[in-house]
Protein backbone atom coordinates (compact mmCIF):
# COMPACT_ATOMS: atom_id res chain seq x y z
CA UNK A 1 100.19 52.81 109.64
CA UNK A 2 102.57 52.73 106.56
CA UNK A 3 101.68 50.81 103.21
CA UNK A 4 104.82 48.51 101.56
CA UNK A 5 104.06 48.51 98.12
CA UNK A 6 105.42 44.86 97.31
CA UNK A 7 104.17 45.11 93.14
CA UNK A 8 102.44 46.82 90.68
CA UNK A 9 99.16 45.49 90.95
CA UNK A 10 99.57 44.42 94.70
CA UNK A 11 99.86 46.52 97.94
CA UNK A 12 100.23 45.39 101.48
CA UNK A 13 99.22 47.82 104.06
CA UNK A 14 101.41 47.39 107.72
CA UNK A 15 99.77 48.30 110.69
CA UNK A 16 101.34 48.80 113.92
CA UNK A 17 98.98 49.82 116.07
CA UNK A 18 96.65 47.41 116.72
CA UNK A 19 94.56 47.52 119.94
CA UNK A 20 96.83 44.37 121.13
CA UNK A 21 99.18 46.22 119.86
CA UNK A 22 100.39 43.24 117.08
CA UNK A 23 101.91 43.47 114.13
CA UNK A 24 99.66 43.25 111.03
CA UNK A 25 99.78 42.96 107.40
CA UNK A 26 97.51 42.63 104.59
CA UNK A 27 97.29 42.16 101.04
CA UNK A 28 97.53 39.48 98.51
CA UNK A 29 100.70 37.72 98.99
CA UNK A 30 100.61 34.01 101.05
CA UNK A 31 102.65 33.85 104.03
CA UNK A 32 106.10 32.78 103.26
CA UNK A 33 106.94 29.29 105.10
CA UNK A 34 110.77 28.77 106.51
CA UNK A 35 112.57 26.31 105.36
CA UNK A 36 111.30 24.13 108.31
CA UNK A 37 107.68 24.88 107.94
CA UNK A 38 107.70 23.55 103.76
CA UNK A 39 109.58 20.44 104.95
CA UNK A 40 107.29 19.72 107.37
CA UNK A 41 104.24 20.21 105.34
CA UNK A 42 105.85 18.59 102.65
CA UNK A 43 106.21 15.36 104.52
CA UNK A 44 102.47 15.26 105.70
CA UNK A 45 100.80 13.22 103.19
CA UNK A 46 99.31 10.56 104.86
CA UNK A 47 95.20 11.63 104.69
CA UNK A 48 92.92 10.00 107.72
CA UNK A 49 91.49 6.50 106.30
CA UNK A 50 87.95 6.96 104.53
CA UNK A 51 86.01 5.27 106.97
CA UNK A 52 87.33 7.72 109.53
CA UNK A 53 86.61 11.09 107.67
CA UNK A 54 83.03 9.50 106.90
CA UNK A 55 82.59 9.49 110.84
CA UNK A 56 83.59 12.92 111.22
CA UNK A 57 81.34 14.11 108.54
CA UNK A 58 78.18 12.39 110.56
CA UNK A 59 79.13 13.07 113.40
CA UNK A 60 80.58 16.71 112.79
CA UNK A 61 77.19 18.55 114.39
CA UNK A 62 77.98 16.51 117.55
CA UNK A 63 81.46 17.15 118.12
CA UNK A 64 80.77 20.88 117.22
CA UNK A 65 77.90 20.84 120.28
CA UNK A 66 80.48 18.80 122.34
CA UNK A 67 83.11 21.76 121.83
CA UNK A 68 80.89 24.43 122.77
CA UNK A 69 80.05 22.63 126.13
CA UNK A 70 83.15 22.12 127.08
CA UNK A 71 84.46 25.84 126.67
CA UNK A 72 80.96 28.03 126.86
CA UNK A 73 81.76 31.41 125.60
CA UNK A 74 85.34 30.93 127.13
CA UNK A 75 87.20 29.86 124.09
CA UNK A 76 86.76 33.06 121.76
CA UNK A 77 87.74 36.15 123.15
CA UNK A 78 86.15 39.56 122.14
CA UNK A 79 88.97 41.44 120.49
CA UNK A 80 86.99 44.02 118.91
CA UNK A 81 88.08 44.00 115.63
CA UNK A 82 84.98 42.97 113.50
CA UNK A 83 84.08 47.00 113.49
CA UNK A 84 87.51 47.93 112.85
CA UNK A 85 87.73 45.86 109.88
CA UNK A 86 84.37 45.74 108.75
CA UNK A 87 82.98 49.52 109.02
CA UNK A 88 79.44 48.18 107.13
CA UNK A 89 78.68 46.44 110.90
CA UNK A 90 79.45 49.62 112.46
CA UNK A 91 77.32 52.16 110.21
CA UNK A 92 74.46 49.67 110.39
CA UNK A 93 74.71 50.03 113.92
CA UNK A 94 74.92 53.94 114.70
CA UNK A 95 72.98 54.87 111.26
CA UNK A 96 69.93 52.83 110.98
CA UNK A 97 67.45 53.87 113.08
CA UNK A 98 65.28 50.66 112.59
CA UNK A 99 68.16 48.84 114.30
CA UNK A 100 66.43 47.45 117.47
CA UNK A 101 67.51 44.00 119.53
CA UNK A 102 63.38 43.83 119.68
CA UNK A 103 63.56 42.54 115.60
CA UNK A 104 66.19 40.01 115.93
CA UNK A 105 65.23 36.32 115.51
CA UNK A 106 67.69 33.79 117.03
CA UNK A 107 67.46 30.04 115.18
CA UNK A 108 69.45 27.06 114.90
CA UNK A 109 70.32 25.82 111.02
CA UNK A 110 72.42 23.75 109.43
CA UNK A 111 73.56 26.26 106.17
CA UNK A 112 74.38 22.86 104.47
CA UNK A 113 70.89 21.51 104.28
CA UNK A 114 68.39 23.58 106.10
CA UNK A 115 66.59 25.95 103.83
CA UNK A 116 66.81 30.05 105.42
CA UNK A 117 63.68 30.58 103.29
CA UNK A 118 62.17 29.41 106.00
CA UNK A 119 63.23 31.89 108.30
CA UNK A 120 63.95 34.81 106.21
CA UNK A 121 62.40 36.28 103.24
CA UNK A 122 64.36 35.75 99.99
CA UNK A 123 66.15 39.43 98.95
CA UNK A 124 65.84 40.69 102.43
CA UNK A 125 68.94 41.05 104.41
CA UNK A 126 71.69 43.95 104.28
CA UNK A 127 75.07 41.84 105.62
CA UNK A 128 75.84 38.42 106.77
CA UNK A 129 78.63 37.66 108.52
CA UNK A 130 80.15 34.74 107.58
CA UNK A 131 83.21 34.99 110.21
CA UNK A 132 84.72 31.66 111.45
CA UNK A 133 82.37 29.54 110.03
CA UNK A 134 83.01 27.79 106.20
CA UNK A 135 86.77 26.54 107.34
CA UNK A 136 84.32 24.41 109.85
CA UNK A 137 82.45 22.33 106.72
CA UNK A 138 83.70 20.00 104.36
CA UNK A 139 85.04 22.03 101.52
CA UNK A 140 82.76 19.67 99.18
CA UNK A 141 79.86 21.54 101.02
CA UNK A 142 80.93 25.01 101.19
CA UNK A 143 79.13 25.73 97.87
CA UNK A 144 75.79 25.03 99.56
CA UNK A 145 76.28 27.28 102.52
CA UNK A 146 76.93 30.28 99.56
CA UNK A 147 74.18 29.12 98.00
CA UNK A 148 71.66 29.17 100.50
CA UNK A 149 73.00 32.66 101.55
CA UNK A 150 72.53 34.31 98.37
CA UNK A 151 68.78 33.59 98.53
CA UNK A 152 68.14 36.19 101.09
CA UNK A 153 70.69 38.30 100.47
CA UNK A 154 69.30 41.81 98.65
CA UNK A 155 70.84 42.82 95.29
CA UNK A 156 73.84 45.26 95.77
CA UNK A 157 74.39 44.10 99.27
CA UNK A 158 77.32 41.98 100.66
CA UNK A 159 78.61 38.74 102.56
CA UNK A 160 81.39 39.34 104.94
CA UNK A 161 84.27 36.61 105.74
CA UNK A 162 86.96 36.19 107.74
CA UNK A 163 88.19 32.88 108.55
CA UNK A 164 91.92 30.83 108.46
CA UNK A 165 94.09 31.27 106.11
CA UNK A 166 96.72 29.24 103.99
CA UNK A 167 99.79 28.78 106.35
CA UNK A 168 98.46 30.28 110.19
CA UNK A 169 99.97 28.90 112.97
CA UNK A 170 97.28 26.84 113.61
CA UNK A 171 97.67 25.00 110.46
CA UNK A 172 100.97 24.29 110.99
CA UNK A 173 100.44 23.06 114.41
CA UNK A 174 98.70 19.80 113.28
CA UNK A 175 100.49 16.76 113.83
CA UNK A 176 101.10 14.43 111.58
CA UNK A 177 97.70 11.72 111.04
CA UNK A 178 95.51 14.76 111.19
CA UNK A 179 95.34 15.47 107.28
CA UNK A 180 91.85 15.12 105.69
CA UNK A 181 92.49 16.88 102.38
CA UNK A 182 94.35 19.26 101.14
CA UNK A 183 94.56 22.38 103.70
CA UNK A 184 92.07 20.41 105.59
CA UNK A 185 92.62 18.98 108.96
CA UNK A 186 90.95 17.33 112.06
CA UNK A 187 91.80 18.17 115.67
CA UNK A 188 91.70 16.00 118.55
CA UNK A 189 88.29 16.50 119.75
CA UNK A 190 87.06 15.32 115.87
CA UNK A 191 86.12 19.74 115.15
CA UNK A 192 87.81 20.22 111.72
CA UNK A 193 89.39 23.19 109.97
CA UNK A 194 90.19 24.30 106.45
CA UNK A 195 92.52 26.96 105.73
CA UNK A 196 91.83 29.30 103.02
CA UNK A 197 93.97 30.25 100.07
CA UNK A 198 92.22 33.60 98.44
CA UNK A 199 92.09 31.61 94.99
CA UNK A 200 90.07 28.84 96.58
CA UNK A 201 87.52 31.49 98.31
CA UNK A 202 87.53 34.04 95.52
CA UNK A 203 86.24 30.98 92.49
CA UNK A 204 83.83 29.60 95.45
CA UNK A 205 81.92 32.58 95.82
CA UNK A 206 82.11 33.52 91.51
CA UNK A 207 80.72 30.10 91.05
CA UNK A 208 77.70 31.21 92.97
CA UNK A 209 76.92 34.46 91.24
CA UNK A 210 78.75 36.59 93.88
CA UNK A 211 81.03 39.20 92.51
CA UNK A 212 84.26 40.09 94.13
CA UNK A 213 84.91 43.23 96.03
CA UNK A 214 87.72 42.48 98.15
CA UNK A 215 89.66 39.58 98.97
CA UNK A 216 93.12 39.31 100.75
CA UNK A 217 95.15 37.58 103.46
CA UNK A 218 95.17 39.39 106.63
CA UNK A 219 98.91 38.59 108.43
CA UNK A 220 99.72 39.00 112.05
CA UNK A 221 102.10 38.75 114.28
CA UNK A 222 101.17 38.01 118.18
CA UNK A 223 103.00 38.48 120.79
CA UNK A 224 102.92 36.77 124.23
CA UNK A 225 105.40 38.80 125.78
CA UNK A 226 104.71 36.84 129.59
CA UNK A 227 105.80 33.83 127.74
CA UNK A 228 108.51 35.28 124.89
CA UNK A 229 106.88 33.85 121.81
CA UNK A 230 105.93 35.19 118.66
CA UNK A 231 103.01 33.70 116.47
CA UNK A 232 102.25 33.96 113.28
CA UNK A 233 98.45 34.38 112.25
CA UNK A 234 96.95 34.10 108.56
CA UNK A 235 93.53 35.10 107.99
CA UNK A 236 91.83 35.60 104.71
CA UNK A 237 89.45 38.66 104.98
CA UNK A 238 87.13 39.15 102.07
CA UNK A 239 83.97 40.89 100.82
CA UNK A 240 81.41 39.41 98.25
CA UNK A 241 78.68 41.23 96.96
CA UNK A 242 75.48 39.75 95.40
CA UNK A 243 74.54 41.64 92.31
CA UNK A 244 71.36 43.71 90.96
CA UNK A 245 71.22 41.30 88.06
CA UNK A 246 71.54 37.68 89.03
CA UNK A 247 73.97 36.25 87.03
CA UNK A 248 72.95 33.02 85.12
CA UNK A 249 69.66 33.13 87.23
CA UNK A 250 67.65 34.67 83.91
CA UNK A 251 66.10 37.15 85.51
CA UNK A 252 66.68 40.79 87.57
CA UNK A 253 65.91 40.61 91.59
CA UNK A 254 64.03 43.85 92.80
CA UNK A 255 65.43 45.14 96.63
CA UNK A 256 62.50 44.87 99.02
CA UNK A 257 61.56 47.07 101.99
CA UNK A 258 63.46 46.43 105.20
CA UNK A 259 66.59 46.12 107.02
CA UNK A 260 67.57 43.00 108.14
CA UNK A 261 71.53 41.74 108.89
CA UNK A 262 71.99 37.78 109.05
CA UNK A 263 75.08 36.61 111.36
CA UNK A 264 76.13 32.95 111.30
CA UNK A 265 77.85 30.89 113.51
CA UNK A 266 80.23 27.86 113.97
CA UNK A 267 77.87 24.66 113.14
């Protein structure tokens, strides 16, 4: 590892070693689009008719449920990276010894509607992962998914995200007739995708009384070296902590006995 300090206030940190052994980057700078790439984006204005992107938004559980029978557990691969990025997941693990698969409850939500209240007690949980998951609702919804999260999060502890990013190859993949709204795209199977710029994510979680502890795009290189090709990844990786005084909420939230961690997944 080396770090390429690219300003005074910013620093990206290189790594080479990855355990796929890609090449990564990280730090607060947007991917930088060729020529090629900005033209191409450029000319992709035409959104998806109204009528269309209401149909999507109704029928957005199904299509989800759809996906997930079609590729089982197939379709995400475990690269082992969510303790190597997020060490919290890892210390909760090996340090807690009230950690026990026995105390885990499994249930089905919708984060946009479906109170966790009645699931978990409010101020109760340690982390949430919220990996993969907001870039799959309607940006106009986000909000409530933070919301609802913040409820049972304890004081002083933390959401964190990882999701796509502002330029990844996926993004740029989309062909045109597949725009929805700005960085916001439908595939071909009706699953949609927003890409994240750390602006966007960083005045989404403020807005909801989280405070910022850190927030930054997460670039890599992969390599398929079978086929020759090199792909460009953009992931925003992030941290968001809820505070011991909730802000604009009037009045100071004690911690409560327990450990609990909340994980969420794709709708």
């Amino acid at each position: 590892m080396f770090q390429e300090k690219t300003s005074a206030n910013h620093l990206n940190v290189v790594t080479t070693s990855t355990e796929d052994g890609a090449f990564q980057k990280k730090g607060h700078s947007a991917r930088i689009l060729s020529p090629e790439e900005a033209e191409r984006l450029e000319n992709d204005r035409v959104l998806v008719s109204e009528f269309k992107q209401l149909k999507l938004e109704k029928e957005a559980q199904k299509n989800w449920d759809l996906f997930y029978k079609r590729n089982s557990t197939n379709f995400f691969k475990d690269r082992h990276w969510t303790t190597r990025e997020f060490q919290e997941l890892k210390a909760f693990r090996e340090k807690n010894a009230l950690y026990s698969t026995e105390r885990c409850k499994v249930f089905q939500c919708d984060l946009t509607k479906d109170d966790l209240l009645e699931n978990i007690p409010a101020d109760s949980v340690d982390v949430v992962t919220l990996i993969f998951v907001l870039s799959a609702i309607h940006p106009e919804k986000m909000h409530l998914v933070l919301k609802n999260i913040y409820k049972v999060l304890k004081p002083g502890k933390c959401v964190l995200f990882r999701d796509y990013g502002l330029y990844d190859h996926a993004m740029l993949r989309f062909k045109s007739g597949s725009k929805l709204g700005e960085n916001f795209y439908v595939r071909q199977d009706g699953t949609r995708s927003y890409f994240f710029t750390e602006e966007f994510l960083s005045q989404l979680f403020k807005s909801e009384g989280y405070e910022q502890v850190v927030n930054e795009y997460v670039q890599r290189e992969t390599v398929n070296r079978k086929e020759d090709l090199r792909v460009p990844r953009v992931f925003l990786q992030s941290k968001f902590q809820k505070p011991f005084t909730s802000q604009g909420r009037g009045k100071n939230l004690g911690v409560k006995n327990g450990d609990e961690e909340a994980t969420t997944n794709h709708p």
